[in-house]
N, C-alpha and C. Protein backbone atom coordinates (compact mmCIF):
# COMPACT_ATOMS: atom_id res chain seq x y z
N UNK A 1 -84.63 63.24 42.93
CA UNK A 1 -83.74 62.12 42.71
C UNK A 1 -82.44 62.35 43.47
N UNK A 2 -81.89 61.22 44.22
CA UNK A 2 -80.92 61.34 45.06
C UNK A 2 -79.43 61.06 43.71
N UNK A 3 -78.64 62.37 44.62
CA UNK A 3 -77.29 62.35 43.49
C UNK A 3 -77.14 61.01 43.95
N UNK A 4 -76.12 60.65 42.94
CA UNK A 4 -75.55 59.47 42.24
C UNK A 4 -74.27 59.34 43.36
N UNK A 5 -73.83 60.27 44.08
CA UNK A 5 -72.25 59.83 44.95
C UNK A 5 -73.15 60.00 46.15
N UNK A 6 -74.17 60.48 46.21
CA UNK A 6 -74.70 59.74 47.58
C UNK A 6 -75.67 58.78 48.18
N UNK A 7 -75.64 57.88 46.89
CA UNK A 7 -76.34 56.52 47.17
C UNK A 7 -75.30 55.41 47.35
N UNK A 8 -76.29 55.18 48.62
CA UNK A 8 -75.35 53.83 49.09
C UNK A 8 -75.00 52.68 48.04
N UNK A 9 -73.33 52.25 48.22
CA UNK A 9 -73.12 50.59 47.36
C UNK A 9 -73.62 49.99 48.50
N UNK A 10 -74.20 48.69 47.21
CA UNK A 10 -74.67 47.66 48.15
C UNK A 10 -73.35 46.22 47.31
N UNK A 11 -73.71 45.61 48.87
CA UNK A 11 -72.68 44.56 48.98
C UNK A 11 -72.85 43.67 47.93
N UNK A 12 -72.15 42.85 47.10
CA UNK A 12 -71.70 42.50 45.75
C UNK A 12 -71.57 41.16 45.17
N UNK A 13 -72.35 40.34 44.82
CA UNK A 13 -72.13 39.23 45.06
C UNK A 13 -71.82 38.43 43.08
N UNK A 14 -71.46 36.89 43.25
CA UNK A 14 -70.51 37.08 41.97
C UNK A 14 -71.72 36.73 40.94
N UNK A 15 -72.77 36.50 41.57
CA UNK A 15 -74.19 36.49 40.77
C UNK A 15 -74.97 38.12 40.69
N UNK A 16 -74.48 39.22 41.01
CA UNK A 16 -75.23 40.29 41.39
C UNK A 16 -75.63 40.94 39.49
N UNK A 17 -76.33 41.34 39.47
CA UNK A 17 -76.49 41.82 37.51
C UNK A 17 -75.70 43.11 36.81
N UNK A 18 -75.20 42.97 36.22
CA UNK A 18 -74.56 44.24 35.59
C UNK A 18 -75.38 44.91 35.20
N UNK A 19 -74.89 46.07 34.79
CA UNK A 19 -76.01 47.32 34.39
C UNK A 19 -76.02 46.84 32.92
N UNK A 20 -77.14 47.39 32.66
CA UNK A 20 -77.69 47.06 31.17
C UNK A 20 -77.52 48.41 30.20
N UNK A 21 -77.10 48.15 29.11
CA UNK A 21 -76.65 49.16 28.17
C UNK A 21 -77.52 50.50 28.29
N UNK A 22 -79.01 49.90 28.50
CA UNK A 22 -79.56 51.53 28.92
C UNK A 22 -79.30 52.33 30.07
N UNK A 23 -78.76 51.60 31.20
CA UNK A 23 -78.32 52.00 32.65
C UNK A 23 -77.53 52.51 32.31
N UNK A 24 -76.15 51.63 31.63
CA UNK A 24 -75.04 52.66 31.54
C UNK A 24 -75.13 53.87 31.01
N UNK A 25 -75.39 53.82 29.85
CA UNK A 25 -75.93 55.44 29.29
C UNK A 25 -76.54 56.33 30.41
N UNK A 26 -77.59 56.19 30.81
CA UNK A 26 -78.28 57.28 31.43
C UNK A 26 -77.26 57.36 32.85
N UNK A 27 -76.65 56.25 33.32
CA UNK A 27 -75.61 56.80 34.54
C UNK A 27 -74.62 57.65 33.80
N UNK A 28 -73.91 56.88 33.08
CA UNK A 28 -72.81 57.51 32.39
C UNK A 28 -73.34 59.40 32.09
N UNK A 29 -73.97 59.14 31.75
CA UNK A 29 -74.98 60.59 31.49
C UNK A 29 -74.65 61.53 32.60
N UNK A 30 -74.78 60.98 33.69
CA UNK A 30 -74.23 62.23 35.26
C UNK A 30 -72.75 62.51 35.76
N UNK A 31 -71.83 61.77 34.74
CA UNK A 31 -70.52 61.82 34.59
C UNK A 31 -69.94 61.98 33.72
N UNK A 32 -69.89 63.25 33.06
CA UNK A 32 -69.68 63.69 31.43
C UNK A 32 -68.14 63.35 32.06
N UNK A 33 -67.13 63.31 32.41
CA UNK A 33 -65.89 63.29 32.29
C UNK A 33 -65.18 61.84 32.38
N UNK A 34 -66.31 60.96 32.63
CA UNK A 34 -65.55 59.99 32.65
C UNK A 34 -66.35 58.87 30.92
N UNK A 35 -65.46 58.03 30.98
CA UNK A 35 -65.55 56.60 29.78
C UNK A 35 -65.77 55.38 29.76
N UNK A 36 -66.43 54.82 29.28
CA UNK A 36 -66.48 53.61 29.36
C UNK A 36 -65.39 52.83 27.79
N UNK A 37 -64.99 52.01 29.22
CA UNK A 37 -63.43 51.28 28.07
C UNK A 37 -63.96 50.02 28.29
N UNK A 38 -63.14 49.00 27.46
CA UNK A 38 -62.99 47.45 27.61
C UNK A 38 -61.65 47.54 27.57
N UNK A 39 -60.96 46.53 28.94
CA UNK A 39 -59.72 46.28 29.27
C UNK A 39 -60.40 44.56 29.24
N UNK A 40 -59.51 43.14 28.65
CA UNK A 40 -59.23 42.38 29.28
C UNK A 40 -60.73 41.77 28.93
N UNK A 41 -61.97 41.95 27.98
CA UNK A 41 -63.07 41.58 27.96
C UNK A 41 -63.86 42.03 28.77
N UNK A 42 -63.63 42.88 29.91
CA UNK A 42 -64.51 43.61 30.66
C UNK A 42 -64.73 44.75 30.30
N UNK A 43 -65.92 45.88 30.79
CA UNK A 43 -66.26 46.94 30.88
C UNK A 43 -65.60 47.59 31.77
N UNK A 44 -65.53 49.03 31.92
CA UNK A 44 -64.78 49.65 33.05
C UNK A 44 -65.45 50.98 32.75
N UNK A 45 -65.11 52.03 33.35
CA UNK A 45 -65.33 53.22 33.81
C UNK A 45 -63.55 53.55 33.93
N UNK A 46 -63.35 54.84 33.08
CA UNK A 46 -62.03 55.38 33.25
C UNK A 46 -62.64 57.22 32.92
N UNK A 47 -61.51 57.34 34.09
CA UNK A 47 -60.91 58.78 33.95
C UNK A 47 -59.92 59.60 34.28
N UNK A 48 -59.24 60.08 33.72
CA UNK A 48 -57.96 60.67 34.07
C UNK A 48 -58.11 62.11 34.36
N UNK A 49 -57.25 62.21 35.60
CA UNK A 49 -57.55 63.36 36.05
C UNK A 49 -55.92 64.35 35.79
N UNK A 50 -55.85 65.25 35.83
CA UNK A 50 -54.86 66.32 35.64
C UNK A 50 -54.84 67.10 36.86
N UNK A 51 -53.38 67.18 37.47
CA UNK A 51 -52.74 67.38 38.83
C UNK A 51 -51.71 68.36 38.18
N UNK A 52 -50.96 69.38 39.25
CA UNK A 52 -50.16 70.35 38.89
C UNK A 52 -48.73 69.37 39.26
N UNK A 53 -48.86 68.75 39.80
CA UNK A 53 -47.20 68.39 40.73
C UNK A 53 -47.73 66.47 40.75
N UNK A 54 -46.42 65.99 41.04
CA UNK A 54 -46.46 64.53 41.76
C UNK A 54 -47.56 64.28 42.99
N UNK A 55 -46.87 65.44 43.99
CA UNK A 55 -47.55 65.46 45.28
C UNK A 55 -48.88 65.80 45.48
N UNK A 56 -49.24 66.46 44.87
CA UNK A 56 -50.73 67.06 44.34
C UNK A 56 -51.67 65.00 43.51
N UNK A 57 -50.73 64.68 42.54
CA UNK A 57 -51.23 63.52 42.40
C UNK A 57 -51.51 62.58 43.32
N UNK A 58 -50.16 62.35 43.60
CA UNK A 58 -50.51 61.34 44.92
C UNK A 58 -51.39 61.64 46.37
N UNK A 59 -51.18 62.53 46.59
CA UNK A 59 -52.19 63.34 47.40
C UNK A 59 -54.01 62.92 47.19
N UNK A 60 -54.53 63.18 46.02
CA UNK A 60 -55.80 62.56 45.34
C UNK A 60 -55.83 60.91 45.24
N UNK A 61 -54.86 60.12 44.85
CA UNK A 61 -54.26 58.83 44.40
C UNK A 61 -54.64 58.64 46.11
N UNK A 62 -54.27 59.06 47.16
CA UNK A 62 -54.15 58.64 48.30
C UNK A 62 -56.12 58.85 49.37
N UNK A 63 -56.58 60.00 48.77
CA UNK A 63 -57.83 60.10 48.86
C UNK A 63 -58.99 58.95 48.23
N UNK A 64 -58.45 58.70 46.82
CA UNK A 64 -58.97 57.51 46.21
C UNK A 64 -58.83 56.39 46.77
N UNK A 65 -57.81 56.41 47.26
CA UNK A 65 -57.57 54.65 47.92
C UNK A 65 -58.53 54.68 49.39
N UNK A 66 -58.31 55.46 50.12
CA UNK A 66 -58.97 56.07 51.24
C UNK A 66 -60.71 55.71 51.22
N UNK A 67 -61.21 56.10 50.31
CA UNK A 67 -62.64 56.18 49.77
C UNK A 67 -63.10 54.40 49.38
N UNK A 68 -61.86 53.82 48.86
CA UNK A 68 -62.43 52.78 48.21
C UNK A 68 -62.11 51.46 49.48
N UNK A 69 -61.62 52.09 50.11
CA UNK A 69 -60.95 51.29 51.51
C UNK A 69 -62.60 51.21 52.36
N UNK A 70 -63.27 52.61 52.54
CA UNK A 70 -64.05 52.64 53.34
C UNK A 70 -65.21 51.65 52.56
N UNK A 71 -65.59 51.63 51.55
CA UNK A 71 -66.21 50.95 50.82
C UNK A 71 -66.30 49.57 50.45
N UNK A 72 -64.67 49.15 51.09
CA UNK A 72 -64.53 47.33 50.13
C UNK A 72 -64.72 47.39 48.82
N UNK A 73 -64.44 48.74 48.02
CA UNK A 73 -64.48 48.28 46.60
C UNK A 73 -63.71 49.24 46.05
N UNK A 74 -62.52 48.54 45.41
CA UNK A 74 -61.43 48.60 44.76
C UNK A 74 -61.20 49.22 43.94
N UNK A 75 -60.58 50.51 42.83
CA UNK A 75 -60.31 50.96 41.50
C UNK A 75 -59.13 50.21 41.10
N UNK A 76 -58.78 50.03 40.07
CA UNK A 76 -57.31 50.38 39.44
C UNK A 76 -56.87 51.99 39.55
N UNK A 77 -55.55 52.15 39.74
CA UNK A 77 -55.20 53.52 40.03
C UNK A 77 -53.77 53.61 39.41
N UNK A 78 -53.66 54.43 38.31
CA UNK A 78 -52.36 54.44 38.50
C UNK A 78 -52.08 56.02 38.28
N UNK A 79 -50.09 56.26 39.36
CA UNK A 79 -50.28 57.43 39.69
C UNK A 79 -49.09 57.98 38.62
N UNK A 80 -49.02 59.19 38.08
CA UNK A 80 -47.94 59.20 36.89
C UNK A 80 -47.91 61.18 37.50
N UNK A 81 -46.50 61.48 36.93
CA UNK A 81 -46.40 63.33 37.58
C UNK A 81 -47.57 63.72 37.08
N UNK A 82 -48.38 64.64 37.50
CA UNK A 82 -49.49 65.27 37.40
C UNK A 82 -50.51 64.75 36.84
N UNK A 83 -50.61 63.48 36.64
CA UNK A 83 -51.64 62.91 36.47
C UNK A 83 -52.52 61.34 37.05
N UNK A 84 -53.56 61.42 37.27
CA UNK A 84 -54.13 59.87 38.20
C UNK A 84 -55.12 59.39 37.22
N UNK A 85 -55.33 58.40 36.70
CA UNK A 85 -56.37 57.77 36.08
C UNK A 85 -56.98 56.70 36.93
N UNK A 86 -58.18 56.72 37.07
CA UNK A 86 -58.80 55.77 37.97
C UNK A 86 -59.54 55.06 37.03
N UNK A 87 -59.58 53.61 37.29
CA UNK A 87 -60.98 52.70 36.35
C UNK A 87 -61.48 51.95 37.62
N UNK A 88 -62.40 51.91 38.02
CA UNK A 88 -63.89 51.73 38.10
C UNK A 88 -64.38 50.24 37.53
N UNK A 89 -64.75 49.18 38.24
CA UNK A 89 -65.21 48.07 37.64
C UNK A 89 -65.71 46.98 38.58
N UNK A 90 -66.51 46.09 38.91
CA UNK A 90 -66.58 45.14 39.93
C UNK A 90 -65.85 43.79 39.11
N UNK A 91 -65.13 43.19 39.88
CA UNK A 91 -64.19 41.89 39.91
C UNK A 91 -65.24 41.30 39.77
N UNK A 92 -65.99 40.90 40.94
CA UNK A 92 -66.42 39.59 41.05
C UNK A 92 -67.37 39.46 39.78
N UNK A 93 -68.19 40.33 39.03
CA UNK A 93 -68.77 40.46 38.35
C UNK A 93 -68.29 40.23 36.45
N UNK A 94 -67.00 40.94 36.75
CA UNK A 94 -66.37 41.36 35.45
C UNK A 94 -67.21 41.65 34.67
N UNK A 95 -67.60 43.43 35.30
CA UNK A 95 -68.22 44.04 34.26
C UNK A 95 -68.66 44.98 35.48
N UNK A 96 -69.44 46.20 34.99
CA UNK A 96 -70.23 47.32 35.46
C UNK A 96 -71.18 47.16 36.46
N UNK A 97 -71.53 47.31 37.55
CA UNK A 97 -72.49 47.50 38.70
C UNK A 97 -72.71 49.04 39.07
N UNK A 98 -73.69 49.04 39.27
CA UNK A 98 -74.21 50.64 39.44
C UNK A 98 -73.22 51.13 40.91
N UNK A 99 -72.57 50.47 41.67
CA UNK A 99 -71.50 50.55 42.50
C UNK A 99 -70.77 51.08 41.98
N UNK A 100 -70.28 51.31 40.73
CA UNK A 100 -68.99 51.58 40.12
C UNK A 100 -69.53 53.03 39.43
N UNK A 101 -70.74 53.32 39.18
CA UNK A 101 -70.91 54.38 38.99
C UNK A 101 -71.23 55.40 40.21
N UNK A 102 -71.87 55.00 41.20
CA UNK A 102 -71.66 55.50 41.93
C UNK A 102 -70.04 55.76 42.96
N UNK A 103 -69.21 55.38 42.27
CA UNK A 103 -68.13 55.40 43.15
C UNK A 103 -66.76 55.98 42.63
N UNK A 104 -67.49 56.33 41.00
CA UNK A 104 -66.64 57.06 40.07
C UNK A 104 -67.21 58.72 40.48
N UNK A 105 -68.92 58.56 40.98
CA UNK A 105 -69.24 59.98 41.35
C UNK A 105 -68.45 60.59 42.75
N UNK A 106 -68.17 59.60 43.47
CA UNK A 106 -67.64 59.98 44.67
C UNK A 106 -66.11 60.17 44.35
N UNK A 107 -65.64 59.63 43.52
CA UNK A 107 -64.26 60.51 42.89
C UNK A 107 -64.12 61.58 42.57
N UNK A 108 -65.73 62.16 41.55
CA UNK A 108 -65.11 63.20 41.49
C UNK A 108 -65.49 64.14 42.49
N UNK A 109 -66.50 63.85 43.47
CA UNK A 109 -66.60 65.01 44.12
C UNK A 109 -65.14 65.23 45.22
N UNK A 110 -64.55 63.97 45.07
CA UNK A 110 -62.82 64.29 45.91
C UNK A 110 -62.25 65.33 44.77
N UNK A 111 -62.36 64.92 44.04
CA UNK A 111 -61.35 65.83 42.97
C UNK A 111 -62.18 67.64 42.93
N UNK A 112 -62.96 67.81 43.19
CA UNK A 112 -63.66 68.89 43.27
C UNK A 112 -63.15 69.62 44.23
N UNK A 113 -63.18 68.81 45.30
CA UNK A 113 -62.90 69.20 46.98
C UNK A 113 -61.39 69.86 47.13
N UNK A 114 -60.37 69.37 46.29
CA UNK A 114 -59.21 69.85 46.62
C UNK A 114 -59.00 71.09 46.47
C-alpha cells in the first residue's frame, strides 16, 4: 500500500464526494497526531505543532504554504511564538476529501524533516 503523503491529490471539483465516516477513521488512523474538528459546520483536520522560537515557526508556517502553493490546495495556518496549527479541509466541498488527508501527511513529513 502506497503511503498516504505520497499519493497524488486529484483536482477538486464542487460536486467531488467527501470521505465517508469509515474513510475518515481508517485515514485518520495513519495520522495519530492530528483531529478531526467542526469549525463553521464543516469538518476539518487540525494539528498543532510545537516550535522552539518564532523563527523556527514561521520557518515550517513558510514550508506549509510552499507545499500547499505547489498543490492549489490551501490550509488555514495560523502562526503564534513556537507554535503553527494547520487545518486541512476542501472549500469547494465544505468538508473532508481524501486530498486533505493526504496533505495533512505531507505536513507532517515537513515537520519531521526539520
Amino acid at each position: 500500500m502506497t503511503k498516504l503523503a505520497e499519493q497524488a491529490c486529484e483536482a477538486c471539483s464542487s460536486d467531488a464526494p467527501k470521505v465517508t465516516a469509515d474513510e475518515q477513521q481508517a485515514l485518520l488512523a495513519q495520522l495519530p497526531e492530528w483531529s478531526l474538528i467542526e469549525r463553521e459546520g464543516e469538518q476539518q483536520l487540525q494539528r498543532v505543532y510545537k516550535l522552539k522560537t518564532f523563527a523556527e515557526a514561521q520557518a515550517f508556517t513558510n514550508q506549509v504554504g510552499d507545499l500547499a502553493e505547489s498543490e492549489n490546495h490551501h490550509p488555514a495556518i495560523l502562526l503564534e511564538y513556537g507554535k503553527v496549527t494547520v487545518r486541512w479541509w476542501t472549500h469547494k466541498i465544505g468538508g473532508l476529501h481524501r486530498n486533505d488527508f493526504i496533505m495533512a501527511s505531507r505536513t507532517e513529513e515537513l515537520f519531521q524533516q526539520r
